[in-house]
N, C-alpha and C. Protein backbone atom coordinates (compact mmCIF):
# COMPACT_ATOMS: atom_id res chain seq x y z
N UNK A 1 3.39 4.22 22.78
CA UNK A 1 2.39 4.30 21.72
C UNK A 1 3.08 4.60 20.39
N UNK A 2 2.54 3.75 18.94
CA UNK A 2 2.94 4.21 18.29
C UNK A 2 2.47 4.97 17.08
N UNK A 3 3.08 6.28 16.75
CA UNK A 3 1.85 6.74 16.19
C UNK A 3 1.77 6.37 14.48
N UNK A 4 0.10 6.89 14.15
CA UNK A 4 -0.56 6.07 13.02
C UNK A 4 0.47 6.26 11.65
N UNK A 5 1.34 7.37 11.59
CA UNK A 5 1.86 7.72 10.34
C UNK A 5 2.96 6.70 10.82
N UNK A 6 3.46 6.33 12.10
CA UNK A 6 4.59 5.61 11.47
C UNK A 6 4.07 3.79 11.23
N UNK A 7 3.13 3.73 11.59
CA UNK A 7 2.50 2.34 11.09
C UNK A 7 1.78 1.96 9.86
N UNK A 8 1.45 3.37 9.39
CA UNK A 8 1.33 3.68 7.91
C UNK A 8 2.51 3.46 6.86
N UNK A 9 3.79 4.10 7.22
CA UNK A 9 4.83 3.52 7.06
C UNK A 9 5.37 2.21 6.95
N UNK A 10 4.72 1.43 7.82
CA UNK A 10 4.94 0.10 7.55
C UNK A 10 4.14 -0.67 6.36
N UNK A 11 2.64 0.05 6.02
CA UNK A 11 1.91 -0.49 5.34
C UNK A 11 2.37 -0.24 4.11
N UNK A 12 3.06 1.22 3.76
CA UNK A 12 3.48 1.23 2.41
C UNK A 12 4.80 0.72 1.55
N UNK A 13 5.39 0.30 3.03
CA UNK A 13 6.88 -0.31 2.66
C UNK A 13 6.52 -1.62 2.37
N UNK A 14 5.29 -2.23 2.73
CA UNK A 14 5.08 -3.88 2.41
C UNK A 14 4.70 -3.53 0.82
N UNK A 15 3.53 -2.36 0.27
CA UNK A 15 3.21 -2.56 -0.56
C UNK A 15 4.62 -2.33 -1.96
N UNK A 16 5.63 -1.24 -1.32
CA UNK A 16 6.43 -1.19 -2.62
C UNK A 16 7.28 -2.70 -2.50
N UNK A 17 7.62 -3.03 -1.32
CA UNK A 17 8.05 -4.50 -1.58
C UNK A 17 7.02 -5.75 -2.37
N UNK A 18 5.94 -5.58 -2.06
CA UNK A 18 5.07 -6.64 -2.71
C UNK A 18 5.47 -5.86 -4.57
N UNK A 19 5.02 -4.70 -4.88
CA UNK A 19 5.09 -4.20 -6.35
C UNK A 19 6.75 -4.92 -6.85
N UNK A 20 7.41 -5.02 -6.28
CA UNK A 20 9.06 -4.97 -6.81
C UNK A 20 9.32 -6.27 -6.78
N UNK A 21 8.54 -7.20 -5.43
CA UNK A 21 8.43 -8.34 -5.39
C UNK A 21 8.36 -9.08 -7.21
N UNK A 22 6.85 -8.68 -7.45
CA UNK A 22 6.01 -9.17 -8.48
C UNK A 22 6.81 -8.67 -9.56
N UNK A 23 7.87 -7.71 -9.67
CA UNK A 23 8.25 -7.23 -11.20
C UNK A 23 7.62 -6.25 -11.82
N UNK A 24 6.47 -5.69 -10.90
CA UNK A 24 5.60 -4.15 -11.14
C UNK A 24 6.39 -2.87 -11.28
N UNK A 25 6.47 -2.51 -12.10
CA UNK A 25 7.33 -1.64 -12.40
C UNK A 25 5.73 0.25 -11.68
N UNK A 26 6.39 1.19 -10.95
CA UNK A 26 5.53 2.30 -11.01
C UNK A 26 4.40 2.69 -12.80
N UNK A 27 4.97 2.72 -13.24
CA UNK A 27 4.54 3.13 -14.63
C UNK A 27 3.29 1.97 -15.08
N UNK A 28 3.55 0.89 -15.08
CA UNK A 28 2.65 -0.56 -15.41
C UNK A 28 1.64 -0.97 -13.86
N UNK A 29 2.05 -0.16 -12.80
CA UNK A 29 0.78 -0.52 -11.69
C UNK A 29 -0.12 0.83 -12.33
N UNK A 30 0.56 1.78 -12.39
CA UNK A 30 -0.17 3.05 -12.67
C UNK A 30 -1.10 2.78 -13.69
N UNK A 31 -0.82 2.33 -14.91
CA UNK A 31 -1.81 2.07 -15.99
C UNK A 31 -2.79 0.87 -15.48
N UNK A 32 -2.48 0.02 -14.69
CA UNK A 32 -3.46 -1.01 -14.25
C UNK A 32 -4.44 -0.04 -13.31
N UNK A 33 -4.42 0.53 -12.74
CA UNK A 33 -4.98 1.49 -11.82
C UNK A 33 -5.94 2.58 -12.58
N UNK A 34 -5.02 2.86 -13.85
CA UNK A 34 -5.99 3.75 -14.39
C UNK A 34 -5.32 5.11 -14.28
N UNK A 35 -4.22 5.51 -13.47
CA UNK A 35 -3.92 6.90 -13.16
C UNK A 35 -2.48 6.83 -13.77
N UNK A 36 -1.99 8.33 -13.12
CA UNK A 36 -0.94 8.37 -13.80
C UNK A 36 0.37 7.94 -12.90
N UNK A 37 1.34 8.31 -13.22
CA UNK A 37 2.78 7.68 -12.44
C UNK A 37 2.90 8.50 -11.18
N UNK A 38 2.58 9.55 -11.24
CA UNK A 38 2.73 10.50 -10.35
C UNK A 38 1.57 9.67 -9.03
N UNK A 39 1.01 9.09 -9.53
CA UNK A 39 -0.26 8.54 -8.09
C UNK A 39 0.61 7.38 -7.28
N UNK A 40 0.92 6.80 -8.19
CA UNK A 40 1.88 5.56 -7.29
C UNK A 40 3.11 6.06 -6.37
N UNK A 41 3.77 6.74 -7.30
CA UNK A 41 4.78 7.72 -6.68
C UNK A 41 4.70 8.46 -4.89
N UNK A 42 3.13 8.79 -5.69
CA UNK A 42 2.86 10.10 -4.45
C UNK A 42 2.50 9.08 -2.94
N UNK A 43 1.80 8.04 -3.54
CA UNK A 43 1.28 6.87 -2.31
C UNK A 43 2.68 6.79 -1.80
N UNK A 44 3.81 6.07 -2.94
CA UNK A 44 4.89 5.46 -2.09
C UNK A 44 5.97 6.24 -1.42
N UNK A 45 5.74 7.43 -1.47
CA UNK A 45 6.50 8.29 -0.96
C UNK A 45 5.36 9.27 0.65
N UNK A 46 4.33 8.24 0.46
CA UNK A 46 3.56 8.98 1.36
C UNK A 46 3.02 10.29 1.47
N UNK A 47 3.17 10.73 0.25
CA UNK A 47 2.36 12.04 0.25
C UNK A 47 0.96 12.24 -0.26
N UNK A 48 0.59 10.65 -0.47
CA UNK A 48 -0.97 10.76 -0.40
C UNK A 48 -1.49 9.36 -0.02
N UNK A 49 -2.54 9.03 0.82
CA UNK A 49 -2.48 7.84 1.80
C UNK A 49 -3.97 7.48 0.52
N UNK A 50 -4.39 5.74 1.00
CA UNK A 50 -5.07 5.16 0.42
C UNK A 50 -5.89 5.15 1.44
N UNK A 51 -7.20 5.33 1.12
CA UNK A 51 -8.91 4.86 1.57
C UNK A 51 -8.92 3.15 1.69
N UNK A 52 -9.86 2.79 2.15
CA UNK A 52 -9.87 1.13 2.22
C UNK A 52 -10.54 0.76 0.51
N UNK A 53 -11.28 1.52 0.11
CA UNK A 53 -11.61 0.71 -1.46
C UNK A 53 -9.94 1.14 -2.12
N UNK A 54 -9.51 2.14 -2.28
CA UNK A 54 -8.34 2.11 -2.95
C UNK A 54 -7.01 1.50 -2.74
N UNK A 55 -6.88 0.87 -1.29
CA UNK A 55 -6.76 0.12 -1.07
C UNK A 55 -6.14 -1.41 -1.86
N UNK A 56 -7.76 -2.26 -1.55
CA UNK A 56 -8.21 -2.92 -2.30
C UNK A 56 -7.93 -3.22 -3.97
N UNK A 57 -7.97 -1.64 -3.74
CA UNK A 57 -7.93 -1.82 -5.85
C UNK A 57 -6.73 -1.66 -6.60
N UNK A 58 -5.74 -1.46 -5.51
CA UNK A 58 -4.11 -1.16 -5.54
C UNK A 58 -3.46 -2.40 -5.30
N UNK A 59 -4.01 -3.25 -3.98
CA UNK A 59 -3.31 -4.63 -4.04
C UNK A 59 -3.93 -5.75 -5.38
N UNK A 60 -5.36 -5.53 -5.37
CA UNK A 60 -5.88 -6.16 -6.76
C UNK A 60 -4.71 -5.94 -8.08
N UNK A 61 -4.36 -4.78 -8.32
CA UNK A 61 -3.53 -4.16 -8.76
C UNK A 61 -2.28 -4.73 -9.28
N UNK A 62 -1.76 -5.71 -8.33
CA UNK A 62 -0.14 -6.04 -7.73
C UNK A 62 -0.84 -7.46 -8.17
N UNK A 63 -1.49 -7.95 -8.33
CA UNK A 63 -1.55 -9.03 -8.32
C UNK A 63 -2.01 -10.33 -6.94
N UNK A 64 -2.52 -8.96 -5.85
CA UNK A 64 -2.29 -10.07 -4.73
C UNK A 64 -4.09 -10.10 -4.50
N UNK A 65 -4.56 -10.84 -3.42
CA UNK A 65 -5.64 -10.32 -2.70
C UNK A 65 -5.82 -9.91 -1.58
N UNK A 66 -6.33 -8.59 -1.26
CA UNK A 66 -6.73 -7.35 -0.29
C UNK A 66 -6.82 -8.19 0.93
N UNK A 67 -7.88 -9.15 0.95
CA UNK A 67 -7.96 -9.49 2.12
C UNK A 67 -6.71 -10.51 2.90
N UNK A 68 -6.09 -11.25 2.26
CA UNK A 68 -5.07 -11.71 2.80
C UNK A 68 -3.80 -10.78 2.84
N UNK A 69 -3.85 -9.27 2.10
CA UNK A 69 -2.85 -8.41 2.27
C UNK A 69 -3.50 -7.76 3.82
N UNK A 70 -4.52 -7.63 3.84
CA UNK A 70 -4.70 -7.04 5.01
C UNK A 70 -4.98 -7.80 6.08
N UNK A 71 -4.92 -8.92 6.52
CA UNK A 71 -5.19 -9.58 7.29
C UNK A 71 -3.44 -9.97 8.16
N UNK A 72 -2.51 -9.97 7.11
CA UNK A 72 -1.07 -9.78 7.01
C UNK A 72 -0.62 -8.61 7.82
N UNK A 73 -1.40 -7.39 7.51
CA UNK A 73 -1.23 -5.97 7.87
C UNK A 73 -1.38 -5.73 8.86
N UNK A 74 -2.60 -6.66 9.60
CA UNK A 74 -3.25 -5.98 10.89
C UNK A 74 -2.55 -6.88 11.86
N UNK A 75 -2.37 -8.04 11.57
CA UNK A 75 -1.26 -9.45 12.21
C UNK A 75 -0.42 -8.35 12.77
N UNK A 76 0.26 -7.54 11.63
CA UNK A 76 2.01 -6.72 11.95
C UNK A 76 1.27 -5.84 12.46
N UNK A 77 0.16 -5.02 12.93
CA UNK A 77 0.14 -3.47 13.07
C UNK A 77 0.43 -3.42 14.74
N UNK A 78 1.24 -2.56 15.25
CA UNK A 78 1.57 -2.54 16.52
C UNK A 78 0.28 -2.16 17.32
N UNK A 79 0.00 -2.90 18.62
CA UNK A 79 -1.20 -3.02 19.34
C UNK A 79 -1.45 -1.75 20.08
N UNK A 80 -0.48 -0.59 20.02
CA UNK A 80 -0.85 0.01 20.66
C UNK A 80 -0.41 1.69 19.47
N UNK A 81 -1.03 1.70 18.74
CA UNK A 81 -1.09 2.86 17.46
C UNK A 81 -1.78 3.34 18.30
N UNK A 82 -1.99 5.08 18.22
CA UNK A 82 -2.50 6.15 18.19
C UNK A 82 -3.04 6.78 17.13
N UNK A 83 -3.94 7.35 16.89
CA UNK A 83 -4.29 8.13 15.90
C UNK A 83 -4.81 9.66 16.26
């Protein structure tokens, strides 16, 4: 079994690769978002996890769309997570 924080892990390593992908610098997703640097930071370092609307409004964010980011996500999520 694998557990949910380390498959969470996987979800946030796609998203700083998608941000770095695109040329998103922390500072310029942060102002698209509305918050400060410290929020992106804190997500990508995992010390604060995203809700499904924030989510959403983080890959909107990057330039991508949610539902084909998450449809991507759940493809990769190992079948047998724990929570």
């Amino acid at each position: 079994m694998v557990p949910a924080q380390d498959a969470y892990s996987q979800v946030v390593e796609f998203l700083v690769a998608l941000r770095k992908r695109q040329g998103i610098t922390q500072v310029e997703l942060a102002r698209r978002l509305g918050r400060p640097q410290q929020f992106v930071s804190f997500v990508e370092t995992k010390e604060r996890g995203l809700n499904f609307v924030e989510f959403c409004a983080y890959v909107r964010a990057l330039g991508a769309d949610p539902e084909e980011v998450a449809i991507k996500l759940i493809h990769d999520l190992p079948k047998d997570v724990r929570i």
